[in-house]
C-alpha atoms as a PDB file:
ATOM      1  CA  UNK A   1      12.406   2.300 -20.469  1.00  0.00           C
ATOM      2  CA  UNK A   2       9.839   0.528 -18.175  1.00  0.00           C
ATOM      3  CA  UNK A   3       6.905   2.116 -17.501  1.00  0.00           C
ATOM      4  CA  UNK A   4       4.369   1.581 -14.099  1.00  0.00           C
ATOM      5  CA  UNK A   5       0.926   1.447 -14.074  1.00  0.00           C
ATOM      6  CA  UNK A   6       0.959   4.724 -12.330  1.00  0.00           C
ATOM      7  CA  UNK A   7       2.748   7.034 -14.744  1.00  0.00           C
ATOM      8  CA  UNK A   8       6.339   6.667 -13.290  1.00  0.00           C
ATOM      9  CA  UNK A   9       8.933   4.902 -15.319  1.00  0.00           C
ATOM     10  CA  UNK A  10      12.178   3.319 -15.338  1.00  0.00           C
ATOM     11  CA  UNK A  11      15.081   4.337 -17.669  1.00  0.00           C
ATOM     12  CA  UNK A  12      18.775   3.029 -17.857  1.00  0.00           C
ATOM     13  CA  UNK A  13      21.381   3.434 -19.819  1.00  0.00           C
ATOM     14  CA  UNK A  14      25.380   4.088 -19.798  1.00  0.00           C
ATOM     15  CA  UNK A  15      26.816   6.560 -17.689  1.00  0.00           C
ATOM     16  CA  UNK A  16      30.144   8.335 -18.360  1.00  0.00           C
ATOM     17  CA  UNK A  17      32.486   6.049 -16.851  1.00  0.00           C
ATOM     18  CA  UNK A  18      30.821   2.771 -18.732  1.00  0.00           C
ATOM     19  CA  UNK A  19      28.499   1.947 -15.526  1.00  0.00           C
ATOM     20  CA  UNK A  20      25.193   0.985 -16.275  1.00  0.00           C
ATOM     21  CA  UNK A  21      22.625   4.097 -14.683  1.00  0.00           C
ATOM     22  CA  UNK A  22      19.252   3.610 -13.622  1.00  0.00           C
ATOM     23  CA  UNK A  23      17.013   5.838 -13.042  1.00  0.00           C
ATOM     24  CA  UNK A  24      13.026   6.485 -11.551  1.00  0.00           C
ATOM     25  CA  UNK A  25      11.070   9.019 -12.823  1.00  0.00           C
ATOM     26  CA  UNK A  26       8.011   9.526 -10.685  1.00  0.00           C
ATOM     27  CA  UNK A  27       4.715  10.240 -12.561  1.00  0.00           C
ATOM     28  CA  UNK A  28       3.916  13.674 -13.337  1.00  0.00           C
ATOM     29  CA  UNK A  29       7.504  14.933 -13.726  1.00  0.00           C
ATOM     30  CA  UNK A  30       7.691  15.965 -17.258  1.00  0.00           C
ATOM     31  CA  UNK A  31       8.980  13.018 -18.649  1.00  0.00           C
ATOM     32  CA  UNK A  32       8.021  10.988 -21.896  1.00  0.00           C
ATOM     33  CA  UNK A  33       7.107   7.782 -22.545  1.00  0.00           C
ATOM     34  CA  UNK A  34       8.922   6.463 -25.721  1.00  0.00           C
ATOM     35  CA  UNK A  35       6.659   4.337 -28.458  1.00  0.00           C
ATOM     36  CA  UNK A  36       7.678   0.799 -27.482  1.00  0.00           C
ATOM     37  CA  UNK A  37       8.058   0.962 -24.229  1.00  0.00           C
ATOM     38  CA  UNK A  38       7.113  -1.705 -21.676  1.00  0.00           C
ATOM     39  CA  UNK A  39       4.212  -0.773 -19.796  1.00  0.00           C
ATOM     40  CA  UNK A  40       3.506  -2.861 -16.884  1.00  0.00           C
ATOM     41  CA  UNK A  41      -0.368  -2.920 -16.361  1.00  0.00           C
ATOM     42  CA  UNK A  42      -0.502  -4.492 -12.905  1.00  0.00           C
ATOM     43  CA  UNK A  43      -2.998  -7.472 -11.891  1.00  0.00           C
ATOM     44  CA  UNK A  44      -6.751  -7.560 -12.952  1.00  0.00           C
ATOM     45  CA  UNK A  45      -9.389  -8.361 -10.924  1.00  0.00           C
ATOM     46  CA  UNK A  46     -10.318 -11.655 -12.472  1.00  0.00           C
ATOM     47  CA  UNK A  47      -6.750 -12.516 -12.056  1.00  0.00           C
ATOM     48  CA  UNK A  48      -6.402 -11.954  -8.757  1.00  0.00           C
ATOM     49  CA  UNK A  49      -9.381 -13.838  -7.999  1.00  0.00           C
ATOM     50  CA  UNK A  50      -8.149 -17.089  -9.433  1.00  0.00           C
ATOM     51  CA  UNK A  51      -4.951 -16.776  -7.240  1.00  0.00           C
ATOM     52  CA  UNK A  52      -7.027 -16.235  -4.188  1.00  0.00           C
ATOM     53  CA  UNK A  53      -9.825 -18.969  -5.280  1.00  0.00           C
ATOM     54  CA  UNK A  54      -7.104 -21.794  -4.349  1.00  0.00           C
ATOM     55  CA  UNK A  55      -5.386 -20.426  -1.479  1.00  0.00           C
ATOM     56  CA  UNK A  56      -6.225 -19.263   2.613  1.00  0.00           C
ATOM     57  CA  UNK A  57      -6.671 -15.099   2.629  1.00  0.00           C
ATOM     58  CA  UNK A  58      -7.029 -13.039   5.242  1.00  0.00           C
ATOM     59  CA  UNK A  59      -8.958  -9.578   5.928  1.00  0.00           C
ATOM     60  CA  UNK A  60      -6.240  -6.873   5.756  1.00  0.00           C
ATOM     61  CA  UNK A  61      -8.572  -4.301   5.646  1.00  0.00           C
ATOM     62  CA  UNK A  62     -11.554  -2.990   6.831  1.00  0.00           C
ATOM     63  CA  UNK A  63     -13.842   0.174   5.836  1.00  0.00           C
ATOM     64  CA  UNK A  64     -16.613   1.666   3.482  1.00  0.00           C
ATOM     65  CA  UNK A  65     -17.091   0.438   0.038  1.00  0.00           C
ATOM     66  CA  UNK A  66     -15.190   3.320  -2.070  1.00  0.00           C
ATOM     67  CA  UNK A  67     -11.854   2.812   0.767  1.00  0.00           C
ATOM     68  CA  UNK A  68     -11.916  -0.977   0.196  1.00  0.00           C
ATOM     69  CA  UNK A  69     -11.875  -0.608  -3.847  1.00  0.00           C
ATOM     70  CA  UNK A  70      -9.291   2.063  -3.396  1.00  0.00           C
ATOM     71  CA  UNK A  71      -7.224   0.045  -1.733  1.00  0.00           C
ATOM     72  CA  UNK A  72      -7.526  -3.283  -3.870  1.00  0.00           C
ATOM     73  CA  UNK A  73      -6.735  -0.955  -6.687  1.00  0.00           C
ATOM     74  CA  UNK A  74      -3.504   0.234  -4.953  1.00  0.00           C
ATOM     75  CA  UNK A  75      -2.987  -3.384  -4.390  1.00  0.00           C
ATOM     76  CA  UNK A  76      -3.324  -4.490  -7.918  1.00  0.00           C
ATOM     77  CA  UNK A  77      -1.946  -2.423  -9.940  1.00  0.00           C
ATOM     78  CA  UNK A  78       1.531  -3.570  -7.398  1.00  0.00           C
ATOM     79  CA  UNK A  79       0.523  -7.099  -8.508  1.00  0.00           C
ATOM     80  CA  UNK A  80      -0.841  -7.923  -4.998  1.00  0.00           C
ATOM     81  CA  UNK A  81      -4.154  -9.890  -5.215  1.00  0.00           C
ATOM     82  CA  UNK A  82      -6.885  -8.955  -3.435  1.00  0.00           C
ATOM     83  CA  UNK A  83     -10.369  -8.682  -3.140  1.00  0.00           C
ATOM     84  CA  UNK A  84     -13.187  -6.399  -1.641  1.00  0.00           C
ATOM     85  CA  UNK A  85     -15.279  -9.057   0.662  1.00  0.00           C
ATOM     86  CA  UNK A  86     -18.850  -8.044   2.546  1.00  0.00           C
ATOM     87  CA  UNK A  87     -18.657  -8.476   6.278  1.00  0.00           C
ATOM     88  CA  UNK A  88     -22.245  -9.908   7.800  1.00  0.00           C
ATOM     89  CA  UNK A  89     -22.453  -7.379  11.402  1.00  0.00           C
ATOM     90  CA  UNK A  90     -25.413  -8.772  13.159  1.00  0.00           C
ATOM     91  CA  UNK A  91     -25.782  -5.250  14.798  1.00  0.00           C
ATOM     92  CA  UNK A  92     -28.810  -3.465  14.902  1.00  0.00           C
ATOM     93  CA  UNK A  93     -28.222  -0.038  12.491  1.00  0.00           C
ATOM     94  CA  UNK A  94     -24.836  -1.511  11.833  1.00  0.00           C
ATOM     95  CA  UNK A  95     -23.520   0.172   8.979  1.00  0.00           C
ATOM     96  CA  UNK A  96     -21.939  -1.618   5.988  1.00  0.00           C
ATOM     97  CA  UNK A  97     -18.396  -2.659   6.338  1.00  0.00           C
ATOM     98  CA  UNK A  98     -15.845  -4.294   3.912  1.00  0.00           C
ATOM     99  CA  UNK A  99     -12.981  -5.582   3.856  1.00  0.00           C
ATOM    100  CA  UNK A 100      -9.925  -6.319   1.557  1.00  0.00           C
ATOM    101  CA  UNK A 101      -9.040 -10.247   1.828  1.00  0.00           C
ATOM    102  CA  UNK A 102      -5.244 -10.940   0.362  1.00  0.00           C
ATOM    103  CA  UNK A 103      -3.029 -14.036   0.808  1.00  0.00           C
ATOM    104  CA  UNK A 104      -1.107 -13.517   4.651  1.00  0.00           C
ATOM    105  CA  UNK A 105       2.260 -13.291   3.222  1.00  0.00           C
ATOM    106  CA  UNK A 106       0.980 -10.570   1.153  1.00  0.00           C
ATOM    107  CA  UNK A 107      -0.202  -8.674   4.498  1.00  0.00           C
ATOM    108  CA  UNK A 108       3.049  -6.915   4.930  1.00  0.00           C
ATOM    109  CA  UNK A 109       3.330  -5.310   1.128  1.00  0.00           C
ATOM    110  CA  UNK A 110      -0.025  -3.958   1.712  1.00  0.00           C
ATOM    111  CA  UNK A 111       0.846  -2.513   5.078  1.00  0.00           C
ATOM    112  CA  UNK A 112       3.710  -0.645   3.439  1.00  0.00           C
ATOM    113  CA  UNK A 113       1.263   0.366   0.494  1.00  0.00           C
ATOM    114  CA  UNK A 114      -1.643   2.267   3.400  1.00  0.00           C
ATOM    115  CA  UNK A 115       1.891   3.675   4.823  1.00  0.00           C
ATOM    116  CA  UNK A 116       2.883   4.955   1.763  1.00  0.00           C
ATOM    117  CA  UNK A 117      -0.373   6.296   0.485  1.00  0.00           C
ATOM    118  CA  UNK A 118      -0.713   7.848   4.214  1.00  0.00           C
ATOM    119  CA  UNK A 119       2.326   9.715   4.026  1.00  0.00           C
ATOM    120  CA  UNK A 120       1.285  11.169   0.595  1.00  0.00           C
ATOM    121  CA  UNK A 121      -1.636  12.429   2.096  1.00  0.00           C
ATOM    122  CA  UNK A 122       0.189  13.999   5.066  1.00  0.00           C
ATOM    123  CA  UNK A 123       2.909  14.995   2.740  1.00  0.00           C
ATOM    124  CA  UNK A 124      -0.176  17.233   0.480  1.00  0.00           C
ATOM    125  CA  UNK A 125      -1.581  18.502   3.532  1.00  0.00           C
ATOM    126  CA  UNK A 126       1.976  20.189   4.419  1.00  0.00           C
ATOM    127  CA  UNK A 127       0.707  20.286   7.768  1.00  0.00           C
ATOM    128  CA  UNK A 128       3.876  18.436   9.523  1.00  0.00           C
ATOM    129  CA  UNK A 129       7.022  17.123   8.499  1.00  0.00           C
ATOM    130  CA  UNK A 130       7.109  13.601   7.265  1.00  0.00           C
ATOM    131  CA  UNK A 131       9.881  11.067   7.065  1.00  0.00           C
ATOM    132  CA  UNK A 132      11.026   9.949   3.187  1.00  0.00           C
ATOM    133  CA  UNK A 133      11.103   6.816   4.040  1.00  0.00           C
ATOM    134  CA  UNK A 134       7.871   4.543   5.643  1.00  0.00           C
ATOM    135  CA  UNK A 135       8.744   3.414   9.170  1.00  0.00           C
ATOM    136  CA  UNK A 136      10.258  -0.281   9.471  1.00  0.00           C
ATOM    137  CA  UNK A 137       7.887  -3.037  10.788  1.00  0.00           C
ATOM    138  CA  UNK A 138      10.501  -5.333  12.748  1.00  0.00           C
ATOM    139  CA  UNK A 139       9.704  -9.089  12.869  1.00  0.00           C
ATOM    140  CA  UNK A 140       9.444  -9.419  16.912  1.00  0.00           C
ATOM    141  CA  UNK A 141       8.378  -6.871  19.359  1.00  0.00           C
ATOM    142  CA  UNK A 142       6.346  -3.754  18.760  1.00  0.00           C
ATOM    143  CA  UNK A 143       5.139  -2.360  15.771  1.00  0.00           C
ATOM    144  CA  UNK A 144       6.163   1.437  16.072  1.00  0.00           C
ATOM    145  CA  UNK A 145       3.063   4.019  16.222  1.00  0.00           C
ATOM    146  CA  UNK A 146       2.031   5.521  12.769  1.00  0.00           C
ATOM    147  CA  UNK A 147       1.380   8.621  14.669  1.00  0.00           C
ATOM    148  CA  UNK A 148       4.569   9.254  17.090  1.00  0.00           C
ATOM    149  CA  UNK A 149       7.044   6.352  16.007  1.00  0.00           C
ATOM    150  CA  UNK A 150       7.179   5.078  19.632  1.00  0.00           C
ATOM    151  CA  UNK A 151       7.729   0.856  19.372  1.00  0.00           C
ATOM    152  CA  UNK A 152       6.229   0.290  22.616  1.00  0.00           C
ATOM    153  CA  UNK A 153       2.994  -2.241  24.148  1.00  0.00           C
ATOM    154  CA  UNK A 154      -0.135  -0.870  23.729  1.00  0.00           C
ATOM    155  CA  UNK A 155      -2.164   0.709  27.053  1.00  0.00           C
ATOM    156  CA  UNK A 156      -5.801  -0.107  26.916  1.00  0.00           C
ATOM    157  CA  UNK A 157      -5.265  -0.336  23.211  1.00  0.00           C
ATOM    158  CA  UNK A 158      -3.770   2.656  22.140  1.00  0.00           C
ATOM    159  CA  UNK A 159       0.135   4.130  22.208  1.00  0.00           C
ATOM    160  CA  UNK A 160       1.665   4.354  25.575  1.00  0.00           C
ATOM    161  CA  UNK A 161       3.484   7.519  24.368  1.00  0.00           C
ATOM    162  CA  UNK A 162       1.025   9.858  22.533  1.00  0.00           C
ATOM    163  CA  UNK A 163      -2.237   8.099  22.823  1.00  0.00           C
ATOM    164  CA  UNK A 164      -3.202   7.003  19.308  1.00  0.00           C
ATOM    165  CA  UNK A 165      -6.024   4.717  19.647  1.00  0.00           C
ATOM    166  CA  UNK A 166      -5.246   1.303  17.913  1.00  0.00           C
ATOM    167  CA  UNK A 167      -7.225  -1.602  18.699  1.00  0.00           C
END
């Protein structure tokens, strides 16, 4: 058995027909971890900061203190280093803004990780029906809409279909 920083764990073992089976048990769903298992703790902050001391990051992120170390937990405990970073606004009455720096190939992973989390949020609220599976980012062209799906340009900065403000 392998077990995740979040709860969930792997098992595996032989199935009927000599195949090896392996399984995921989500956290939460009644199942036990065994004395010996290997628990995988994720990345800790100091750890993450000497990756990202020695290479280019970029801001992947941006919101209020609690949302940024939210998020750079999510990311570490996937073993994604990142860090929460104060952004200077040279507004008047500007409020305080952070944001989560991570290495740029590591931009996509933590895309799929605010999908994820998203869905899960929508999924608790019950309030629509929400696909299993996070939508694909394709390599060229549009990203698709997080609201309405539609892979289209953006109009004045928001989804030519359903509106969504973006940019």
């Amino acid at each position: 058995m392998l077990v995740l920083g979040d709860g969930a764990f792997w098992t595996w073992g032989s199935t009927t027909d000599g195949q090896l089976g392996v399984e995921l048990q989500p956290a939460g769903t009644g199942g036990r971890r065994r004395p010996g298992a290997l628990h995988l703790r994720g990345m800790t902050p100091d750890e993450a900061e000497k990756v990202l001391a020695d290479t280019d990051v970029v801001p992947c992120f941006e919101a209020p203190l609690a949302d940024a170390r939210a998020l750079v937990e999510a990311c570490l405990s996937a073993n994604v280093p990142a860090q929460v970073h104060r952004e200077a606004c040279s507004k008047p009455n500007c409020s305080p803004k952070f944001q989560v720096l991570v290495r740029r190939e590591d931009a996509p992973q933590v895309a799929g990780l605010l999908q994820r989390r998203w869905l899960d949020s929508v999924r608790r609220e019950g309030l629509v029906d929400v696909p299993e599976t996070p939508l694909a980012v394709p390599e060229e062209g549009e990203p698709p809409c997080p609201a309405c799906g539609t892979a289209a340009p953006l109009v004045s900065g928001a989804c030519s279909d359903c509106g969504l403000q973006l940019e």
